[in-house]
Protein backbone atom coordinates (compact mmCIF):
# COMPACT_ATOMS: atom_id res chain seq x y z
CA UNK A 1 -139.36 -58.04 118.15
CA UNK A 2 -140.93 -56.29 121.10
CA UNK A 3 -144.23 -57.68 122.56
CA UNK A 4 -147.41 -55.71 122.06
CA UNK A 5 -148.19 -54.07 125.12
CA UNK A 6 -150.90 -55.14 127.32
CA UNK A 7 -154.00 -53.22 127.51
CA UNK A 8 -154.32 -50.60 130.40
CA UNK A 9 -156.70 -51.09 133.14
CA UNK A 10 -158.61 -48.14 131.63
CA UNK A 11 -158.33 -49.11 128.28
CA UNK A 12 -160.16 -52.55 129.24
CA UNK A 13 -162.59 -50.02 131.62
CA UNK A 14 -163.53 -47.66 128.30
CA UNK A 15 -163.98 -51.03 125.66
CA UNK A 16 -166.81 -52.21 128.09
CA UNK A 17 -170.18 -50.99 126.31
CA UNK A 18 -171.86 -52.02 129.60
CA UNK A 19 -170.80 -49.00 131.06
CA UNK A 20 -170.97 -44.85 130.00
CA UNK A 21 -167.45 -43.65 129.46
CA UNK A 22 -165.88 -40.32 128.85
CA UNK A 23 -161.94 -41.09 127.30
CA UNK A 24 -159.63 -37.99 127.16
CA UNK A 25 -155.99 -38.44 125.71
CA UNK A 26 -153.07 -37.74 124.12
CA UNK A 27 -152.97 -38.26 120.05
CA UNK A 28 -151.61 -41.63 119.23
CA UNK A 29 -152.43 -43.51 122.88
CA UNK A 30 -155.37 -45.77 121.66
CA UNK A 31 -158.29 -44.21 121.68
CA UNK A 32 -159.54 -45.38 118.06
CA UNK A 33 -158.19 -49.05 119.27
CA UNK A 34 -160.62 -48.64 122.41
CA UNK A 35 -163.67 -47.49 120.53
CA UNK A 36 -163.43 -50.42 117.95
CA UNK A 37 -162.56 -53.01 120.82
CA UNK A 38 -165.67 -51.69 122.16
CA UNK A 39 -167.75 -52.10 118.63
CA UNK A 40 -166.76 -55.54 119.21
CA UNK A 41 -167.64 -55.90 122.13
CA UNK A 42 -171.36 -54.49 121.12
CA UNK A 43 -171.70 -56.84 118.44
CA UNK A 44 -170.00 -60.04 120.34
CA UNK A 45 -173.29 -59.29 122.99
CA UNK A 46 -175.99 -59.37 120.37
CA UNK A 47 -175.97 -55.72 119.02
CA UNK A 48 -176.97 -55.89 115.69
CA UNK A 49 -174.21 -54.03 113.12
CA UNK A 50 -177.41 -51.48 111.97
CA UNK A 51 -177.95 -50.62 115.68
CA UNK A 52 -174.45 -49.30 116.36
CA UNK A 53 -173.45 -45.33 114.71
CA UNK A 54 -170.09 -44.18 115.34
CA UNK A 55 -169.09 -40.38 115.10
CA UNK A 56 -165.71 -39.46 113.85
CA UNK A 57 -164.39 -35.89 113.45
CA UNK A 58 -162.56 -36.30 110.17
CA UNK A 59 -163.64 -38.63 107.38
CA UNK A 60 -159.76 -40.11 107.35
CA UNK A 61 -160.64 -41.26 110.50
CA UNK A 62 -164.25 -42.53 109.85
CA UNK A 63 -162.57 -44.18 107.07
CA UNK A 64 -160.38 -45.85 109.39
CA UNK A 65 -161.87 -46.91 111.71
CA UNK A 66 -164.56 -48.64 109.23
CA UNK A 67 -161.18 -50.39 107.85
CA UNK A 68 -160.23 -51.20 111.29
CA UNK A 69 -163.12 -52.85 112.10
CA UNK A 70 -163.54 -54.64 108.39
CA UNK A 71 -160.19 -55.81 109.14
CA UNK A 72 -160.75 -57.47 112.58
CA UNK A 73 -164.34 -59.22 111.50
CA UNK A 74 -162.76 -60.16 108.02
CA UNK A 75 -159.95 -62.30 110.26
CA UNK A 76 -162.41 -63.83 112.37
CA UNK A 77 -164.21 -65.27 109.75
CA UNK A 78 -161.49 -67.07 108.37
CA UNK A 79 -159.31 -67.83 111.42
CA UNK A 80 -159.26 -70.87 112.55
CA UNK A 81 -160.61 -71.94 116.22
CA UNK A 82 -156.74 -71.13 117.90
CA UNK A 83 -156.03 -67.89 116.21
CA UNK A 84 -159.99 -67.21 116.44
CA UNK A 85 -160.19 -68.14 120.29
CA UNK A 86 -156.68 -66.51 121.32
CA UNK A 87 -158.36 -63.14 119.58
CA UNK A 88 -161.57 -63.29 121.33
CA UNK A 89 -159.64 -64.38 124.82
CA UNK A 90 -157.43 -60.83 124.39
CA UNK A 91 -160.88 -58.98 123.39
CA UNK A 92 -163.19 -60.56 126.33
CA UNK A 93 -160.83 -60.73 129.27
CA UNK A 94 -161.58 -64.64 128.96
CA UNK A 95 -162.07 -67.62 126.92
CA UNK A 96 -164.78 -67.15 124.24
CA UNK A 97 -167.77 -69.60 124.69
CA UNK A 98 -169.31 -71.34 121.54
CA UNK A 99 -172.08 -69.58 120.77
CA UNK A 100 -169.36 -66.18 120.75
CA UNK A 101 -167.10 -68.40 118.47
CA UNK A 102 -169.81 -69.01 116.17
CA UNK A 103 -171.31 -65.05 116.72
CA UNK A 104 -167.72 -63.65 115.40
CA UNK A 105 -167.69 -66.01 112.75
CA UNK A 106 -170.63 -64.79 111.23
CA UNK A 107 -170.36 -61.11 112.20
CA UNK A 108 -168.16 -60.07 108.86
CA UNK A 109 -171.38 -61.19 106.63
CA UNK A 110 -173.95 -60.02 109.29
CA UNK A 111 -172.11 -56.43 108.50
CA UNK A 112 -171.54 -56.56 104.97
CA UNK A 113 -175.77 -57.80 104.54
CA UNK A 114 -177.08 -55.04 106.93
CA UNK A 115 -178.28 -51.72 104.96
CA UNK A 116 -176.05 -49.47 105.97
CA UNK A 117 -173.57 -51.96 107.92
CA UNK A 118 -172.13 -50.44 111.01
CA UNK A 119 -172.95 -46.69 110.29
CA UNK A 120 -169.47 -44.51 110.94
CA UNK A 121 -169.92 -41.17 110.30
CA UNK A 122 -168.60 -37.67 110.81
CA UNK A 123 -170.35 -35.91 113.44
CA UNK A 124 -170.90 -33.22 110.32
CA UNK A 125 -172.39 -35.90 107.96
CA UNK A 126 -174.64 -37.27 110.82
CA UNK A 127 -175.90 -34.14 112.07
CA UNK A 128 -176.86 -33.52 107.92
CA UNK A 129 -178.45 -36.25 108.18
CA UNK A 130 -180.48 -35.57 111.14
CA UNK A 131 -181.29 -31.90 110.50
CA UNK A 132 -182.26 -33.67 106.96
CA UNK A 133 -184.89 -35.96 108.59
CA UNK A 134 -186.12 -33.37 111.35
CA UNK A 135 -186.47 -29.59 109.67
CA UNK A 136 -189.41 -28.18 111.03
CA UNK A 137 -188.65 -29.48 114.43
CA UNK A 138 -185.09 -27.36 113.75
CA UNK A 139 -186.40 -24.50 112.55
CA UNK A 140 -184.82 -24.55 109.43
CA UNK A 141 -185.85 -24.82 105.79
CA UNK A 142 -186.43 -28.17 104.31
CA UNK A 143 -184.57 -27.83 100.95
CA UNK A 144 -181.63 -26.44 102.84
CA UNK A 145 -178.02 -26.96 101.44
CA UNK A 146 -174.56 -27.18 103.27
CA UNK A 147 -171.78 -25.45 102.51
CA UNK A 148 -168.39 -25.45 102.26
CA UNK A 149 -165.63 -23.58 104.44
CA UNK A 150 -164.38 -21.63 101.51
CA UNK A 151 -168.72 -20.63 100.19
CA UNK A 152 -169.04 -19.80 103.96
CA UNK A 153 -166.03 -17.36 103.72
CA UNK A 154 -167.10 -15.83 100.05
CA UNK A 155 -170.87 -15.20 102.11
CA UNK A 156 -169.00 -13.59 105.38
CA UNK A 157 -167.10 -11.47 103.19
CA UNK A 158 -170.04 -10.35 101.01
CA UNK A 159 -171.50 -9.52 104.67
CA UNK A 160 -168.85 -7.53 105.43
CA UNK A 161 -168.45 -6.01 102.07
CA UNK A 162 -172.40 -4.79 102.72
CA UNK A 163 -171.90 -3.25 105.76
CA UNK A 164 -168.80 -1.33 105.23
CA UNK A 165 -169.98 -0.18 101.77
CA UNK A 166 -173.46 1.26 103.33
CA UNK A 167 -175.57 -1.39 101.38
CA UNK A 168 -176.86 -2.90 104.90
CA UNK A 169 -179.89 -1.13 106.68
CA UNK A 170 -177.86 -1.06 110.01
CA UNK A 171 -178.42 1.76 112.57
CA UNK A 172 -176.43 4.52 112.51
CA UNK A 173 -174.62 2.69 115.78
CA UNK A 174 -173.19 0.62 114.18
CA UNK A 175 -171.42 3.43 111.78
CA UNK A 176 -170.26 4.97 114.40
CA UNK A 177 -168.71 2.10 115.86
CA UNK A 178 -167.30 1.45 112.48
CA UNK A 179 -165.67 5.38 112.45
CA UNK A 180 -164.33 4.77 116.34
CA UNK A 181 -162.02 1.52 115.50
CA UNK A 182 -161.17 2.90 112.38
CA UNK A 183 -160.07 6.00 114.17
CA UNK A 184 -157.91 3.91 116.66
CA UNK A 185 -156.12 1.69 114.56
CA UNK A 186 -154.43 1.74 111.04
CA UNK A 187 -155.81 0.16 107.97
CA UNK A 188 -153.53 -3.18 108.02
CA UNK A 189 -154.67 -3.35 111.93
CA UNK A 190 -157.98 -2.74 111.57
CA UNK A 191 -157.91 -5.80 108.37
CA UNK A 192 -156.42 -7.82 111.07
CA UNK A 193 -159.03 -7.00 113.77
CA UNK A 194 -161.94 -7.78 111.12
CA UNK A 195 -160.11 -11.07 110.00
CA UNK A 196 -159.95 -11.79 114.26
CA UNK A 197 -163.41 -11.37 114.37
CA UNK A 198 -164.43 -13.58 111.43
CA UNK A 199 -162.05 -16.41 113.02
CA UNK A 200 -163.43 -16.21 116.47
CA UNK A 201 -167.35 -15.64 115.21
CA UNK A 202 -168.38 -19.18 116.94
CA UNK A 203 -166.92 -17.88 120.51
CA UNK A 204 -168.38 -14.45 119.99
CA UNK A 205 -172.04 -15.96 119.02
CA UNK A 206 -171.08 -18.17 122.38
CA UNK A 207 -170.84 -15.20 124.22
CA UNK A 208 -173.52 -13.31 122.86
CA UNK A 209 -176.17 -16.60 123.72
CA UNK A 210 -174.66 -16.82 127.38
CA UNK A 211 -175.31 -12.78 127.97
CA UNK A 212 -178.74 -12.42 126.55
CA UNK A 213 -177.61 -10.96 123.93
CA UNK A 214 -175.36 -7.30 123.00
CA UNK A 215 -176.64 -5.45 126.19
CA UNK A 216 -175.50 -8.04 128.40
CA UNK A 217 -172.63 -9.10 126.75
CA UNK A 218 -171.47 -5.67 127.38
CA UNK A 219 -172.48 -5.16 131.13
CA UNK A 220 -169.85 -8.37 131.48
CA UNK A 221 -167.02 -6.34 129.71
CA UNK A 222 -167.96 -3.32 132.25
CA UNK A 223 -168.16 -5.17 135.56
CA UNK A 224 -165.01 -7.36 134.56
CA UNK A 225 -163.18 -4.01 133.64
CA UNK A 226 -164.25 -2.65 137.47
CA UNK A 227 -166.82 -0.33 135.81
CA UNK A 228 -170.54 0.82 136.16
CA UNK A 229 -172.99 0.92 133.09
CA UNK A 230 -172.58 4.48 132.63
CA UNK A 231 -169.14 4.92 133.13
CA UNK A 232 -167.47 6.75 129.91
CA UNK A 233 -164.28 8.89 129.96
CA UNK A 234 -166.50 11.55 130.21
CA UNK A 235 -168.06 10.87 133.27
CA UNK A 236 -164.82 9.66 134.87
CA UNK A 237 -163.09 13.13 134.44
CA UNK A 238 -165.94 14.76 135.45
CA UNK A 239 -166.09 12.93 139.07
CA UNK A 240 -162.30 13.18 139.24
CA UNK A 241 -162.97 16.89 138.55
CA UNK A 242 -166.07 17.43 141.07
CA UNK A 243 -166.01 19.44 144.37
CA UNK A 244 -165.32 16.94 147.33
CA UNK A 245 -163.62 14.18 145.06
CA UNK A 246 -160.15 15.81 146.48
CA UNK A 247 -158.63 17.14 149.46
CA UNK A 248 -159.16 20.65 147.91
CA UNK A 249 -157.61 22.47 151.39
CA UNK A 250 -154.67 20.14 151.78
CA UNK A 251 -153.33 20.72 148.15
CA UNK A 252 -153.69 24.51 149.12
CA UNK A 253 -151.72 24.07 151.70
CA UNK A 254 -149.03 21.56 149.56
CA UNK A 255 -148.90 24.40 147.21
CA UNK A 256 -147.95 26.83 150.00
CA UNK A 257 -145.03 24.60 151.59
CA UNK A 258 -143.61 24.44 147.29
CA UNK A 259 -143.87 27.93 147.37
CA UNK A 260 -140.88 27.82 149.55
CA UNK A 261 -138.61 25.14 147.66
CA UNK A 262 -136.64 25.51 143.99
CA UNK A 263 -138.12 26.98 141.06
CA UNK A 264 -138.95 23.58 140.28
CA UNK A 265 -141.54 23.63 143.87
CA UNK A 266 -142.71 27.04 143.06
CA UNK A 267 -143.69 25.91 139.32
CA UNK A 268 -145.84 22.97 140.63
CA UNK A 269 -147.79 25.59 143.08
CA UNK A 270 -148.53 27.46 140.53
CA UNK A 271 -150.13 24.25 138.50
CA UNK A 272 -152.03 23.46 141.70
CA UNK A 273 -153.48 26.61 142.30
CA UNK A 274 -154.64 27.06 138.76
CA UNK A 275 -156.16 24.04 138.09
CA UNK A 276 -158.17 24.15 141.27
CA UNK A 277 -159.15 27.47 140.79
CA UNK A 278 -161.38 26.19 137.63
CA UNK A 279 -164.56 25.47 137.62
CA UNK A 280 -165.46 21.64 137.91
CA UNK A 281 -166.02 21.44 134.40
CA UNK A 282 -163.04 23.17 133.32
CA UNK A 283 -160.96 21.20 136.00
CA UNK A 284 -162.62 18.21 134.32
CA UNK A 285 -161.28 19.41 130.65
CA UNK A 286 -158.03 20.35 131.54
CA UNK A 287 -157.29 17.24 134.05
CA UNK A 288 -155.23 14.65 131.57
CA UNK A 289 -152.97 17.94 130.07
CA UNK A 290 -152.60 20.34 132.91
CA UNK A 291 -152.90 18.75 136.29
CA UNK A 292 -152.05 14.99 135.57
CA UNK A 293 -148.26 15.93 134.31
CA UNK A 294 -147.48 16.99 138.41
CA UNK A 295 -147.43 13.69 139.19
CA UNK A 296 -146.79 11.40 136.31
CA UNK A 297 -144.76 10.73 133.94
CA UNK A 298 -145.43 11.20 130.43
CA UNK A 299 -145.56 7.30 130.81
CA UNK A 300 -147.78 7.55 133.53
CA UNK A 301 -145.61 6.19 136.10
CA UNK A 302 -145.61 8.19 139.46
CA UNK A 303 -142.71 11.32 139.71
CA UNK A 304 -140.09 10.36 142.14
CA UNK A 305 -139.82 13.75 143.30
CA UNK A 306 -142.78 15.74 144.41
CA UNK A 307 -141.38 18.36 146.42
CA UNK A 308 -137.66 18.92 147.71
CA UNK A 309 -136.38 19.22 151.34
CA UNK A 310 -136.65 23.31 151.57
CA UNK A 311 -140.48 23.05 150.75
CA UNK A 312 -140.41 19.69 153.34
CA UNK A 313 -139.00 21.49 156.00
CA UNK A 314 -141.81 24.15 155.45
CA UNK A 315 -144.66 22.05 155.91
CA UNK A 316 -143.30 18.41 157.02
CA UNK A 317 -147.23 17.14 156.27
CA UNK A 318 -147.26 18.91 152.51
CA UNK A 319 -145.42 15.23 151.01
CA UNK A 320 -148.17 13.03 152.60
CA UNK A 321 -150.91 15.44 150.61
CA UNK A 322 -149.11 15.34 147.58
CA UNK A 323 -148.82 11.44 147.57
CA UNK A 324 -152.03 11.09 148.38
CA UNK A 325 -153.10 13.10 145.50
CA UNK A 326 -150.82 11.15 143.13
CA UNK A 327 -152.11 7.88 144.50
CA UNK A 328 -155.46 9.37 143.59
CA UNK A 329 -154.37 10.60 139.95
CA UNK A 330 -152.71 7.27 139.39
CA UNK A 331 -155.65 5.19 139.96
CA UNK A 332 -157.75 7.75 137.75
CA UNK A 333 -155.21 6.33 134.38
CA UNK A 334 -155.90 3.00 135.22
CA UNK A 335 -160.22 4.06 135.33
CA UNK A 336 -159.39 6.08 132.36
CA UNK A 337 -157.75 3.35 130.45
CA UNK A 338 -160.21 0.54 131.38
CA UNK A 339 -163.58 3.11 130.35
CA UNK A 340 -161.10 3.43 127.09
CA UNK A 341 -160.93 -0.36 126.45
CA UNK A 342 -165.11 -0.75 127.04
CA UNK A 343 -165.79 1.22 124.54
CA UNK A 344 -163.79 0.30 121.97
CA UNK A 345 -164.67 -3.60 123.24
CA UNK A 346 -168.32 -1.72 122.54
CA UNK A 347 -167.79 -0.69 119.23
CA UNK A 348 -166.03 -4.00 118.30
CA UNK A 349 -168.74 -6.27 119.93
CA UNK A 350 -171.50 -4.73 118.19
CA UNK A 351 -169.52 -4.27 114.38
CA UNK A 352 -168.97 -8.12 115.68
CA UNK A 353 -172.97 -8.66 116.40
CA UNK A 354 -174.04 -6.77 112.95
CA UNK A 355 -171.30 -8.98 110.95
CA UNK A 356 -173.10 -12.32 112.47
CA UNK A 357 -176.18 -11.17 111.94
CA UNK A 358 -175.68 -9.93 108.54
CA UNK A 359 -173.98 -13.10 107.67
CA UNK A 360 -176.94 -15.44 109.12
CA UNK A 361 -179.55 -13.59 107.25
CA UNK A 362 -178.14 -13.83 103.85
CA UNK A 363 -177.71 -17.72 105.11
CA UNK A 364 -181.13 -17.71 105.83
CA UNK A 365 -182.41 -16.29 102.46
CA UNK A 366 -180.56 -18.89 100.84
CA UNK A 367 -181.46 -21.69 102.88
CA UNK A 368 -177.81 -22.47 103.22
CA UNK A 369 -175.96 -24.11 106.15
CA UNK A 370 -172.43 -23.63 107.65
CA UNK A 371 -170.67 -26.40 109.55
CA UNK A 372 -170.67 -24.73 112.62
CA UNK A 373 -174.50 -24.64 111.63
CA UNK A 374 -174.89 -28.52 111.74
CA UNK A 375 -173.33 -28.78 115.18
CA UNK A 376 -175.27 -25.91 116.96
CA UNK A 377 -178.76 -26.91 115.14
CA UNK A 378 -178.58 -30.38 115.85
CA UNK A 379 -177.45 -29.87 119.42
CA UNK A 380 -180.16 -27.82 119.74
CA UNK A 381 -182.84 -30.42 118.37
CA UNK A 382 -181.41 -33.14 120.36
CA UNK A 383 -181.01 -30.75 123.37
CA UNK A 384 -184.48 -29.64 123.22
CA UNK A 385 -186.55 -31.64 124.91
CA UNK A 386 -190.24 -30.97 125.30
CA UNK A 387 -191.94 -30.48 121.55
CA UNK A 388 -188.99 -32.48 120.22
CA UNK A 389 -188.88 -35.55 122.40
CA UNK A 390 -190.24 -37.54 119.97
CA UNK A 391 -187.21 -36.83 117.59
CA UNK A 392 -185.23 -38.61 120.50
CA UNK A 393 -187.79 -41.44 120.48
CA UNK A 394 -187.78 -41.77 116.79
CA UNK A 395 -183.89 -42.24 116.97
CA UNK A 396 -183.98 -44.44 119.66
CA UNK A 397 -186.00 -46.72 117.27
CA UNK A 398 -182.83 -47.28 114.86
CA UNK A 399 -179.95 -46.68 116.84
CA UNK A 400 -178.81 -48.58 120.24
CA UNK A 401 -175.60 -47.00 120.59
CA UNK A 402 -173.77 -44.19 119.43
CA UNK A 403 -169.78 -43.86 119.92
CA UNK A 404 -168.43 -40.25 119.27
CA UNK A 405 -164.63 -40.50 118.64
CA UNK A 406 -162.34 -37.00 118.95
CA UNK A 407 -165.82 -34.80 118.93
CA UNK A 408 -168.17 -33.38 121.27
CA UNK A 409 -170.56 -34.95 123.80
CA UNK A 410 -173.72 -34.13 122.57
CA UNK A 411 -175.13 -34.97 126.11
CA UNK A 412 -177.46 -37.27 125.72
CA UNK A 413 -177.58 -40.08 128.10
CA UNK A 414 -178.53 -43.07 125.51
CA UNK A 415 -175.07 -42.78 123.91
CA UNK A 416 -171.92 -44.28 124.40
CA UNK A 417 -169.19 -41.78 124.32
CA UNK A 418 -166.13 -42.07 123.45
CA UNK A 419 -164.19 -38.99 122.91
């Protein structure tokens, strides 16, 4: 049989509750083994079982880990002083003095006789409970109830079902932004993009908090996209359309040189001219269907040829102006394409916004409570400080140590944290 493989350097490190540790790794590498080695540890010092409350992420693993730990005190009770002192010796890092030989002994009952024994929890069940103790200092309703993934998805789609069917008092923005995705997109993509939306409602309400809100969230899209506020398609054409945004005497003088090459030359001239003969606004209109074809693709890639040697030979500088002008053209797709995406990001971010907000007021009316609810509110109410220090004093008064295993750091700096 092989031997059981010593603990790691870190592993003995993380089981020490007399320092603050932060344990990222791999499933099945120890991490449940280090957090109960370090419960033992805690109650080997003189931490008493209803001062320790351990956070799990799953009850199967708050369940184990209270097995794990019944398991180890249960066989120090009743292990004689070898087994008991070769256990202890592999716990401490070195041989067990009496008084810790007597502690473990009595450790199983001390847990078994406390209230609540050692308290291990889901990080859902103990931020219920918290929430349940601290309300008003929450903001939220005292008689409030928590519910279930599959309620929470019956309420979202209710939400939905209110603001697609006109029964929600939205502005007519939000219609609007409705009609523009369901414009782009078929009805099996745009179920898809609504389903997206309701999956990824925590990062979105993320967002939204970071960015002050829509407004903000928005001016992020635009500057990552390389765009101002008030850039639209609209305005884009426009200033790709204006007087002075082109080399208006150079293309005149391109379009002179094609006059002298193959049909093929002569037909581009004749583009040229007549698309800078327009007005701005016209030239602004008729940009993407008459004027952008002389240089791209109709996959927007950049035409190989833009004049041929006999129109070359006419005017050797009339290639430089016409790749400059393509250059210019292909650079106005990409702006095109990117003012394209913010708006529709637009549209979806604030259908997104009215869908979160629809779905947290009919919460609120029914004094109900999501998961994702427990977590944010009671990281808020811990996180507070200020008006709600006391809540952090009040806890203080029950609980020595907290151990968080696979969950979140809540931050505070009285807890132990494994995670």
């Amino acid at each position: 049989m092989s031997k059981k493989p010593a603990h790691t350097a870190a592993q003995v490190a993380a089981a020490d509750p007399g320092q603050s540790v932060w344990v990222s790794a791999n499933a099945g590498t120890g991490k449940t083994h280090v957090l109960i080695e370090r419960i033992l540890r805690l109650l080997l010092s003189g931490t008493a079982p209803g001062k320790i409350l351990c956070l799990t992420f799953t009850k199967a693993a708050a369940a184990e880990v209270a097995n794990r730990l019944s398991t180890r005190l249960g066989h120090w009770s009743a292990a004689d002083d070898k087994k008991l002192d070769k256990a202890l010796k592999a716990l401490l890092g070195k041989p067990p003095s009496g008084e810790e030989r007597a502690l473990a002994r009595r450790l199983f009952a001390a847990t078994l006789e406390a209230p609540e024994g050692i308290r291990v929890r889901t990080i859902h069940s103990f931020a219920e409970s918290l929430l349940g103790r601290f309300p008003v200092e929450a903001g939220i309703a005292p008689h409030f109830t928590v519910i279930d993934d599959r309620r929470a998805a019956e309420i979202r789609a209710e939400a939905q079902g209110r603001l697609f069917g006109g029964g929600s008092h939205e502005p007519a923005a939000v219609t609007a932004a409705l009609a523009q995705l369901a414009g782009l997109v078929n009805q099996d993509q745009f179920a898809g993009i609504m389903k997206e939306l309701d999956s990824k409602r925590g990062e979105l309400r993320r967002l939204l908090d970071r960015h002050g809100g829509l407004e903000g969230l928005n001016t992020a899209v635009r500057k990552e996209l390389g765009l101002g506020p008030e850039d639209t398609r609209e305005t884009v054409l426009a200033g790709a359309g204006a007087d002075g945004a082109f080399d208006q005497p150079g293309l005149m003088r391109a379009a002179t040189a094609l006059d002298e090459g193959t049909q093929g030359d002569q037909d581009r001239a004749a583009e040229i001219r007549a698309w800078l003969s327009l007005d701005p606004a016209k030239r602004a209109e008729s940009l993407e269907a008459r004027y952008l074809p002389i240089f791209l693709t109709g996959e927007q890639k950049p035409r190989k040829t833009l004049i041929t040697k006999g129109a070359k030979a006419a005017d050797p500088k009339a290639e430089g102006i016409l790749l400059v002008e393509q250059e210019r053209i292909q650079a106005l797709t990409g702006i095109l394409k990117a003012a394209a995406m913010a708006e529709a990001t637009e549209s979806l971010l604030l259908v997104g916004e009215a869908l979160l907000r629809a779905y947290d007021d009919m919460k609120r009316a029914r004094a109900l409570l999501d998961y994702d609810d427990l977590i944010e509110k009671a990281g808020d109410l811990l996180g507070g400080g200020g008006g709600v220090s006391w809540v952090h004093y009040k806890l203080d008064g029950g609980i020595d140590h907290i151990l968080v295993d696979e969950a979140q750091d809540t931050g505070s700096p009285q807890w132990d944290v494994i995670a």
